[in-house]
C-alpha atoms as a PDB file:
ATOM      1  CA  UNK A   1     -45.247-199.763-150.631  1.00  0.00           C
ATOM      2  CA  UNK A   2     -47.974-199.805-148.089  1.00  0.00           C
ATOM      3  CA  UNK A   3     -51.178-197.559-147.713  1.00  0.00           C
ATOM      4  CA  UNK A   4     -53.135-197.096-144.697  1.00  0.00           C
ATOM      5  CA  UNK A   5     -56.260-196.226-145.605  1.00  0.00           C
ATOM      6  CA  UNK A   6     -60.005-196.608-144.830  1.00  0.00           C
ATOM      7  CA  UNK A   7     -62.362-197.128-147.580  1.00  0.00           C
ATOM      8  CA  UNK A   8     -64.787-194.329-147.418  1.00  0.00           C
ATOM      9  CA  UNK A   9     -62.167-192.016-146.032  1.00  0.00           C
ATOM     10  CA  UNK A  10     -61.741-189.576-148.740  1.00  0.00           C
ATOM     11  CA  UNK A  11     -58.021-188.442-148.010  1.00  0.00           C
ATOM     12  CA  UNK A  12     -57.616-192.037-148.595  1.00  0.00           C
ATOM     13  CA  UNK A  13     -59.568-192.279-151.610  1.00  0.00           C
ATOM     14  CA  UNK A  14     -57.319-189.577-153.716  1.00  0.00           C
ATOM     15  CA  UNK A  15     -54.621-191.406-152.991  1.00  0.00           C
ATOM     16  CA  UNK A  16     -55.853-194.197-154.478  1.00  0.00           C
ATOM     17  CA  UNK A  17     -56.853-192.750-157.426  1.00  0.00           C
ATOM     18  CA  UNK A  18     -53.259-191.157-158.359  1.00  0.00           C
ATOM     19  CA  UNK A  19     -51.594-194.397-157.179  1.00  0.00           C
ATOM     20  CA  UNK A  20     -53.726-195.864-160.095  1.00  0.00           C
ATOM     21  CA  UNK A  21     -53.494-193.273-162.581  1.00  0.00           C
ATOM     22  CA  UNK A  22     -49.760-193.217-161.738  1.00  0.00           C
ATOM     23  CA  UNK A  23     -49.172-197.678-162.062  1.00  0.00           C
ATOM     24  CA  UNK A  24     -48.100-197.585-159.157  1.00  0.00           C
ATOM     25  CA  UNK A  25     -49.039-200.847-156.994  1.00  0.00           C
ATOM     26  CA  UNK A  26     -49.319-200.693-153.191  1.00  0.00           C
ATOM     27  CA  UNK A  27     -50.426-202.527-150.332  1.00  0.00           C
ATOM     28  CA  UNK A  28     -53.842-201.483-149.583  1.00  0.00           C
ATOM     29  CA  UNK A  29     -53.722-202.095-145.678  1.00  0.00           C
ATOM     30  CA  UNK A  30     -57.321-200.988-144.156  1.00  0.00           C
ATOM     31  CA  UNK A  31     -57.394-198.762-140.797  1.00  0.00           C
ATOM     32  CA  UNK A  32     -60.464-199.747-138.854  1.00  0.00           C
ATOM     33  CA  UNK A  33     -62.000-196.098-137.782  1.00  0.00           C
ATOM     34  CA  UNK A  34     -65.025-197.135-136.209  1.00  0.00           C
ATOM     35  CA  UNK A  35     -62.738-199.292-134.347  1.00  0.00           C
ATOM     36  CA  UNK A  36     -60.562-196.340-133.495  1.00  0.00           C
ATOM     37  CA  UNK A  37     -57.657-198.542-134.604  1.00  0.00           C
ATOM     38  CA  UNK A  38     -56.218-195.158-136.330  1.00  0.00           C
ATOM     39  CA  UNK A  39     -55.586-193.966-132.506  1.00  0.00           C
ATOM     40  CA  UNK A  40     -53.369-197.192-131.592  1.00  0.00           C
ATOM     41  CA  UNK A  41     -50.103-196.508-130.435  1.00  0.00           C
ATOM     42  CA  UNK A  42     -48.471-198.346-133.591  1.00  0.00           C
ATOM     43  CA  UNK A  43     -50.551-196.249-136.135  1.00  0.00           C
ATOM     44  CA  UNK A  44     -49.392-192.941-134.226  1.00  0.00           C
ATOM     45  CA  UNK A  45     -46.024-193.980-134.800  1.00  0.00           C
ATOM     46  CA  UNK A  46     -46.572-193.639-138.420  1.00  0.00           C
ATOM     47  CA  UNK A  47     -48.648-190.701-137.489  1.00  0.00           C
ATOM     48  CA  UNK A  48     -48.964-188.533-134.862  1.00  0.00           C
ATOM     49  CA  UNK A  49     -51.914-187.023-136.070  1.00  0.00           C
ATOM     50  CA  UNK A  50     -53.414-190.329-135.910  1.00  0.00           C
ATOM     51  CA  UNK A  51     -55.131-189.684-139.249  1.00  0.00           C
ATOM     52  CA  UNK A  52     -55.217-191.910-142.568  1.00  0.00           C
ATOM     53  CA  UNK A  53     -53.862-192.007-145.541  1.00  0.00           C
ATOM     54  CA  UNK A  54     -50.543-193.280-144.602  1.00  0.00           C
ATOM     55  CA  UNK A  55     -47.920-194.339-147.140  1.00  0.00           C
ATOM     56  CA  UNK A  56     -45.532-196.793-146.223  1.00  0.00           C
ATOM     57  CA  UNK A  57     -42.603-196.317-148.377  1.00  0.00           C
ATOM     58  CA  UNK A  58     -40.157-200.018-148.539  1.00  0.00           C
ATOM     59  CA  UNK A  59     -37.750-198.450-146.671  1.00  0.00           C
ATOM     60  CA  UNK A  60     -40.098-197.819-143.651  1.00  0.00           C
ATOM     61  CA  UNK A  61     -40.415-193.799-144.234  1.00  0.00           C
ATOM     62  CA  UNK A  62     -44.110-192.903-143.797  1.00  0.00           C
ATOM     63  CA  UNK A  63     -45.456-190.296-145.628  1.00  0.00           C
ATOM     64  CA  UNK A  64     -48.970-188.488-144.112  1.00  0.00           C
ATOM     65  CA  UNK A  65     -51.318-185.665-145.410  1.00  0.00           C
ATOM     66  CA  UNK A  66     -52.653-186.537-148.729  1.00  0.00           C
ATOM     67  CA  UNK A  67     -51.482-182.942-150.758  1.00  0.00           C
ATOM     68  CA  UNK A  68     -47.636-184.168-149.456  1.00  0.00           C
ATOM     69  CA  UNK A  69     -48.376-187.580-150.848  1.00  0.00           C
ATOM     70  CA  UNK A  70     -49.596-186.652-154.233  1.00  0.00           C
ATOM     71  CA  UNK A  71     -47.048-184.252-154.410  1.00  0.00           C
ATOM     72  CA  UNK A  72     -44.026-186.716-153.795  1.00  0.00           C
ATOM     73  CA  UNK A  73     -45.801-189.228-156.160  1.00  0.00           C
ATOM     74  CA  UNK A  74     -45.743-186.006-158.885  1.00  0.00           C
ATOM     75  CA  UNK A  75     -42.427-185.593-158.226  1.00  0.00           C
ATOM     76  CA  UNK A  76     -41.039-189.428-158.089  1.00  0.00           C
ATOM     77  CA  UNK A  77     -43.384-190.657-160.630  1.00  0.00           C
ATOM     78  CA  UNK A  78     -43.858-187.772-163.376  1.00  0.00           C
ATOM     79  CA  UNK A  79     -45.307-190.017-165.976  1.00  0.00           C
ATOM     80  CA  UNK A  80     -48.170-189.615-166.463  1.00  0.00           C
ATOM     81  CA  UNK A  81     -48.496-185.948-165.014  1.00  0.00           C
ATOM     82  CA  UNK A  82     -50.840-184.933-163.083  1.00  0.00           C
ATOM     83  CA  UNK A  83     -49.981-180.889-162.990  1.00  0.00           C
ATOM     84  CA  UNK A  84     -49.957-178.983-166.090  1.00  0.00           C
ATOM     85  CA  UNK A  85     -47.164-177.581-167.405  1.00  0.00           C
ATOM     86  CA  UNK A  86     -47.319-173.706-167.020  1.00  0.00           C
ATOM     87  CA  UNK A  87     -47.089-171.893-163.800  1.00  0.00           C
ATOM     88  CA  UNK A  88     -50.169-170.733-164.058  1.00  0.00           C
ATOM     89  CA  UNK A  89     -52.374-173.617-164.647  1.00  0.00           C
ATOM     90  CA  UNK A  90     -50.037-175.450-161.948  1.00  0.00           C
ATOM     91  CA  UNK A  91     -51.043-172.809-159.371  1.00  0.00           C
ATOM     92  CA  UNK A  92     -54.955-173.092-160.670  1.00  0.00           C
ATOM     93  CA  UNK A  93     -55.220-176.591-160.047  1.00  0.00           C
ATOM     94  CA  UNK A  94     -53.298-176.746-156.688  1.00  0.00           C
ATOM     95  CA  UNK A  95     -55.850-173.959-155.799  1.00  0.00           C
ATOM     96  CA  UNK A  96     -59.084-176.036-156.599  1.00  0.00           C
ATOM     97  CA  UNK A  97     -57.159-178.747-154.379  1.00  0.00           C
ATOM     98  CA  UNK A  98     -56.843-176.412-151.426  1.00  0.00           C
ATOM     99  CA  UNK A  99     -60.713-175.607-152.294  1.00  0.00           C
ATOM    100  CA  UNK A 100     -61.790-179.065-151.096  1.00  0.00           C
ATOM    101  CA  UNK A 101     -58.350-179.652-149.082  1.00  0.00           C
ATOM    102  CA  UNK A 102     -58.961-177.118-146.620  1.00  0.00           C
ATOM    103  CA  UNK A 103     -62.436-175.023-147.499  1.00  0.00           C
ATOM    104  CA  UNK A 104     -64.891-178.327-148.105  1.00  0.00           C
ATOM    105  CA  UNK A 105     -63.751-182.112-146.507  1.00  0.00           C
ATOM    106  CA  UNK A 106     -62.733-181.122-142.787  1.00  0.00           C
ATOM    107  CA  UNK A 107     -66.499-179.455-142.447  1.00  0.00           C
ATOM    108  CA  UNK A 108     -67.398-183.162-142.988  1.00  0.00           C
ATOM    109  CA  UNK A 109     -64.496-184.823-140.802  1.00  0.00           C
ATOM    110  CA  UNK A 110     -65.714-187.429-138.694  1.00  0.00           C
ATOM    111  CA  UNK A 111     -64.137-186.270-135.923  1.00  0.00           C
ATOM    112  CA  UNK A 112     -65.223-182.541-136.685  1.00  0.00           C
ATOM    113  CA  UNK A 113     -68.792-183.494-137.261  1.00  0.00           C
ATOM    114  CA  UNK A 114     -68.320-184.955-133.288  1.00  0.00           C
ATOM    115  CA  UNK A 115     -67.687-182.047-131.871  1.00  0.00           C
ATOM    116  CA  UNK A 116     -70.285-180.524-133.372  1.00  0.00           C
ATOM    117  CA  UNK A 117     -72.245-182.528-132.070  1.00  0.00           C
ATOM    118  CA  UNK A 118     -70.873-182.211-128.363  1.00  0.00           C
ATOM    119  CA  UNK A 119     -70.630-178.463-127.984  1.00  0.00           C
ATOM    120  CA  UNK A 120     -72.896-177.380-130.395  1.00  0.00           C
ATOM    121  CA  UNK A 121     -75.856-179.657-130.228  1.00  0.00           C
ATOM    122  CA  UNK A 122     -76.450-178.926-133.546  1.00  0.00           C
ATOM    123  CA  UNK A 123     -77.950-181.154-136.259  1.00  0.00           C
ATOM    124  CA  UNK A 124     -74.001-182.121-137.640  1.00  0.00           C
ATOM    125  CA  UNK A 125     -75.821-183.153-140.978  1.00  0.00           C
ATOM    126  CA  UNK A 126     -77.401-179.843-142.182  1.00  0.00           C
ATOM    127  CA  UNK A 127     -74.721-177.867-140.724  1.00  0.00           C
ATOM    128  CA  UNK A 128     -72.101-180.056-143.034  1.00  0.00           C
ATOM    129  CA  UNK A 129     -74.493-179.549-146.083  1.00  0.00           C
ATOM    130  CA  UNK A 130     -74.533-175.563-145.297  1.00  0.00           C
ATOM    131  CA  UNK A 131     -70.949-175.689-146.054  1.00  0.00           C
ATOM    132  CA  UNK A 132     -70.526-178.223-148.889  1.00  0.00           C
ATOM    133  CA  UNK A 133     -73.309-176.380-150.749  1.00  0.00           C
ATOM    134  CA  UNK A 134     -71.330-173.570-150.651  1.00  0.00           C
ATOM    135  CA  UNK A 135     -68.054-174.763-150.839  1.00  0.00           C
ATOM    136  CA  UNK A 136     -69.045-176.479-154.029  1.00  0.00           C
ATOM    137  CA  UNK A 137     -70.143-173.470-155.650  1.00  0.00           C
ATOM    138  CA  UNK A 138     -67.374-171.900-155.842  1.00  0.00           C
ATOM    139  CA  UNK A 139     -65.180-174.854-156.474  1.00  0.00           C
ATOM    140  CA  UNK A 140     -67.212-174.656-159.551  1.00  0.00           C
ATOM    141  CA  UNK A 141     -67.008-171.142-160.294  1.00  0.00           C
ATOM    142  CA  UNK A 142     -63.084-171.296-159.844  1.00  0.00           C
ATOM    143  CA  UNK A 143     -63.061-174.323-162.340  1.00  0.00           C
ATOM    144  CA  UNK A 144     -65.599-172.748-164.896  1.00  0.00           C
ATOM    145  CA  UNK A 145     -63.343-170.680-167.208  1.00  0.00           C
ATOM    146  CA  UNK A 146     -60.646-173.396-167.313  1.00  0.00           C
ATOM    147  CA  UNK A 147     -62.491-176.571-167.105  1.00  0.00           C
ATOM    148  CA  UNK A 148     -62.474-179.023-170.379  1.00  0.00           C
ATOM    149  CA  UNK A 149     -62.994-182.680-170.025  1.00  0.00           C
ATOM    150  CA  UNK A 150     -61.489-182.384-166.329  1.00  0.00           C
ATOM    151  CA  UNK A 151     -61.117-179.790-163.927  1.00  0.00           C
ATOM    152  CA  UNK A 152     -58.601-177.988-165.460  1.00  0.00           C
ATOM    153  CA  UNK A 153     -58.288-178.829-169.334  1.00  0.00           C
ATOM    154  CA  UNK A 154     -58.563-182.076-170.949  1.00  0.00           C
ATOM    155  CA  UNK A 155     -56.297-183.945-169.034  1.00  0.00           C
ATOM    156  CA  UNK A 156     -56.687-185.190-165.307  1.00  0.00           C
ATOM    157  CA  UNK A 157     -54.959-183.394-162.384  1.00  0.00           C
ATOM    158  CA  UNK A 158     -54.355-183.617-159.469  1.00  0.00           C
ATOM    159  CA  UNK A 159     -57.828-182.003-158.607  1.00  0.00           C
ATOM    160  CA  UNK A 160     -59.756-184.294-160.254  1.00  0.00           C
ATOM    161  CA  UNK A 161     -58.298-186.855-157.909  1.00  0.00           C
ATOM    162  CA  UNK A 162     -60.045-184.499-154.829  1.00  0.00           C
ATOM    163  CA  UNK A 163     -63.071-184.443-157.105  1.00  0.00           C
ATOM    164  CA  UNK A 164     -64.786-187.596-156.551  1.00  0.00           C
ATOM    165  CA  UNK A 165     -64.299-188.320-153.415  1.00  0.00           C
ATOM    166  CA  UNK A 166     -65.672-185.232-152.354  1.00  0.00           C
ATOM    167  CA  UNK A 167     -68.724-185.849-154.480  1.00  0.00           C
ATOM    168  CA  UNK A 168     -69.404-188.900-152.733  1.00  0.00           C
ATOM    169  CA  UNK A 169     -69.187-187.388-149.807  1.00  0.00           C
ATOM    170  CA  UNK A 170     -71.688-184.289-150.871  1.00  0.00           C
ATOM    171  CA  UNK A 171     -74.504-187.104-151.988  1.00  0.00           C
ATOM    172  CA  UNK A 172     -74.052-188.570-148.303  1.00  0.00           C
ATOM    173  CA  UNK A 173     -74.392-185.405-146.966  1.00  0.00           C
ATOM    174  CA  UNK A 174     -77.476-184.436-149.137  1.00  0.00           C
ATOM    175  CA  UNK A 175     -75.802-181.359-150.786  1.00  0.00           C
ATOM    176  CA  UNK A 176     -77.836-179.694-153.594  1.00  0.00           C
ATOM    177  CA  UNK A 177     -76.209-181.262-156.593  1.00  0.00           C
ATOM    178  CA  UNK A 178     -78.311-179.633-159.073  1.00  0.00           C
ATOM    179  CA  UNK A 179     -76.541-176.404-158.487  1.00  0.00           C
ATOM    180  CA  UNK A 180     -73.262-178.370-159.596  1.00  0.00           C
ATOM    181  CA  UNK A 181     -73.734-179.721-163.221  1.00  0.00           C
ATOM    182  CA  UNK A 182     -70.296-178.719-164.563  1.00  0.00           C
ATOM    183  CA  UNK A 183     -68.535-180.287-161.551  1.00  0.00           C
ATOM    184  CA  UNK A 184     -71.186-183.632-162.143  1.00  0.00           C
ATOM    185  CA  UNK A 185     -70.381-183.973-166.119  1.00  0.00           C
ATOM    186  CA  UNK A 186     -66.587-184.007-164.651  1.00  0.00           C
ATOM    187  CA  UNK A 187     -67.424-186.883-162.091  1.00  0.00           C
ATOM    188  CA  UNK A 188     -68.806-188.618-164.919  1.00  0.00           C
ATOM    189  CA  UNK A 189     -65.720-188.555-167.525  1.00  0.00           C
ATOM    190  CA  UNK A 190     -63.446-189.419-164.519  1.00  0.00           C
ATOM    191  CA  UNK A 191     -65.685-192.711-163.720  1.00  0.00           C
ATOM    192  CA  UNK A 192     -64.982-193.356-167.367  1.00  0.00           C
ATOM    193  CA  UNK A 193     -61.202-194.259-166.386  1.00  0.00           C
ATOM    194  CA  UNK A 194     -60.211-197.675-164.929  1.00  0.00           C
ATOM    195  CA  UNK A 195     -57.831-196.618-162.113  1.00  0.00           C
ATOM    196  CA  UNK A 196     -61.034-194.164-160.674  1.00  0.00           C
ATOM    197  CA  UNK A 197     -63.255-197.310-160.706  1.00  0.00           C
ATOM    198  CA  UNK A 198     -60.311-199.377-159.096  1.00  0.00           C
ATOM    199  CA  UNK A 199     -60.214-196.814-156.611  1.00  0.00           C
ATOM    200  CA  UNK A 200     -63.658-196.310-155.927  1.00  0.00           C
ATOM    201  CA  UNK A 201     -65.065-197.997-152.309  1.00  0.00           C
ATOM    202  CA  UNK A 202     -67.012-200.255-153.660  1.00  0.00           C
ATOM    203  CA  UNK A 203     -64.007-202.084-154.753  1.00  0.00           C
ATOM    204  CA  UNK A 204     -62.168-201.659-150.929  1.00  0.00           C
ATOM    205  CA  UNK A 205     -61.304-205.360-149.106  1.00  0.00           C
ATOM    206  CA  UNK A 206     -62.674-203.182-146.062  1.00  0.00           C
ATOM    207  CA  UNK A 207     -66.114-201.725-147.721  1.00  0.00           C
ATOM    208  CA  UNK A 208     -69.122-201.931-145.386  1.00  0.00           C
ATOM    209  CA  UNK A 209     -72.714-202.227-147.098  1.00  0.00           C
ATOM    210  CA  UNK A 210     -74.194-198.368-147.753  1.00  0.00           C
ATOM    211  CA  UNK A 211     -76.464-196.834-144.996  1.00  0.00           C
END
């Protein structure tokens, strides 16, 4: 199988972690943003959103959003498992996804961060950070009472996948990381595991130098 990704894009970046964690080998096919290659016509026919990650399946079935992918590699590749086993703690760490999913990364979206920019003529940098610091909180505060090793317990989830990434993303944003120790000592165990440092974009055949 194939993945479209870009190397600092973090919807990318989770994918490449549970691909990893999971054995599974892919294709790592890079998407030139700055190059707006994502907006050709033959990405869009993978898709329409003209977004990345994409995964190519070897029939030619493209899968898109990263939640659906890691979802369909839970359910097609259960070993090892990366939901817990009761309902409950299931629900709990889909619900710390959705935290950075939906409440944290698209405040930080390149192409958000744009229009920002355009309409707002605001400073797209400080008014990310207002919403990471915030978001991160409570990511925190929803982890606390469950949180072991990982996010949720002692073994890695799917969350934990969404977890560094978005930390990455939070340092080049300048969010207040001092506020976020539990979520930090989490980062830390996770960069302890090989298919998290395979993963990381330092490692990406389409990494750029830092700046």
């Amino acid at each position: 199988m194939k993945l479209y990704g870009y190397w600092r894009s973090s919807s990318s970046w989770r994918v490449r972690i549970a691909l990893g964690l999971k054995g599974v080998a892919f294709d790592n096919v890079p998407v030139a943003l700055l190059k707006a290659e994502h907006t050709a016509d033959a990405h869009r026919a993978k898709n329409p959103m003209a977004q990345v990650p994409v995964l190519e399946l070897p029939d030619g079935t493209c899968l898109v959003q990263s939640v659906a992918i890691l979802e369909w590699l839970e359910e097609t590749h259960p070993t090892p498992p990366l939901l817990p086993t009761s309902p409950r703690d299931r629900a709990h760490v889909r619900a710390l996804v959705e935290v950075i999913n939906s409440g944290i990364q698209p405040l930080q979206n390149m192409a958000t961060l744009k229009q920002v920019r355009a309409y707002a003529g605001a400073d797209d940098k400080a008014w990310s950070k207002l919403f990471l610091d915030r978001g991160l909180q409570a990511l925190q505060d929803l982890a606390r009472p469950r949180a072991g090793r990982y996010l949720c317990g002692d073994d890695v989830t799917l969350a934990d996948c969404f977890l560094v990434p978005q930390l990455y993303g939070a340092r080049r944003f300048g969010a207040d990381l001092a506020a976020i120790p539990l979520l930090l000592d989490v980062e830390a165990r996770l960069k302890e595991l090989q298919a998290v440092q395979e993963a990381d974009v330092s490692r990406q055949p389409d990494a750029q130098p830092e700046g």
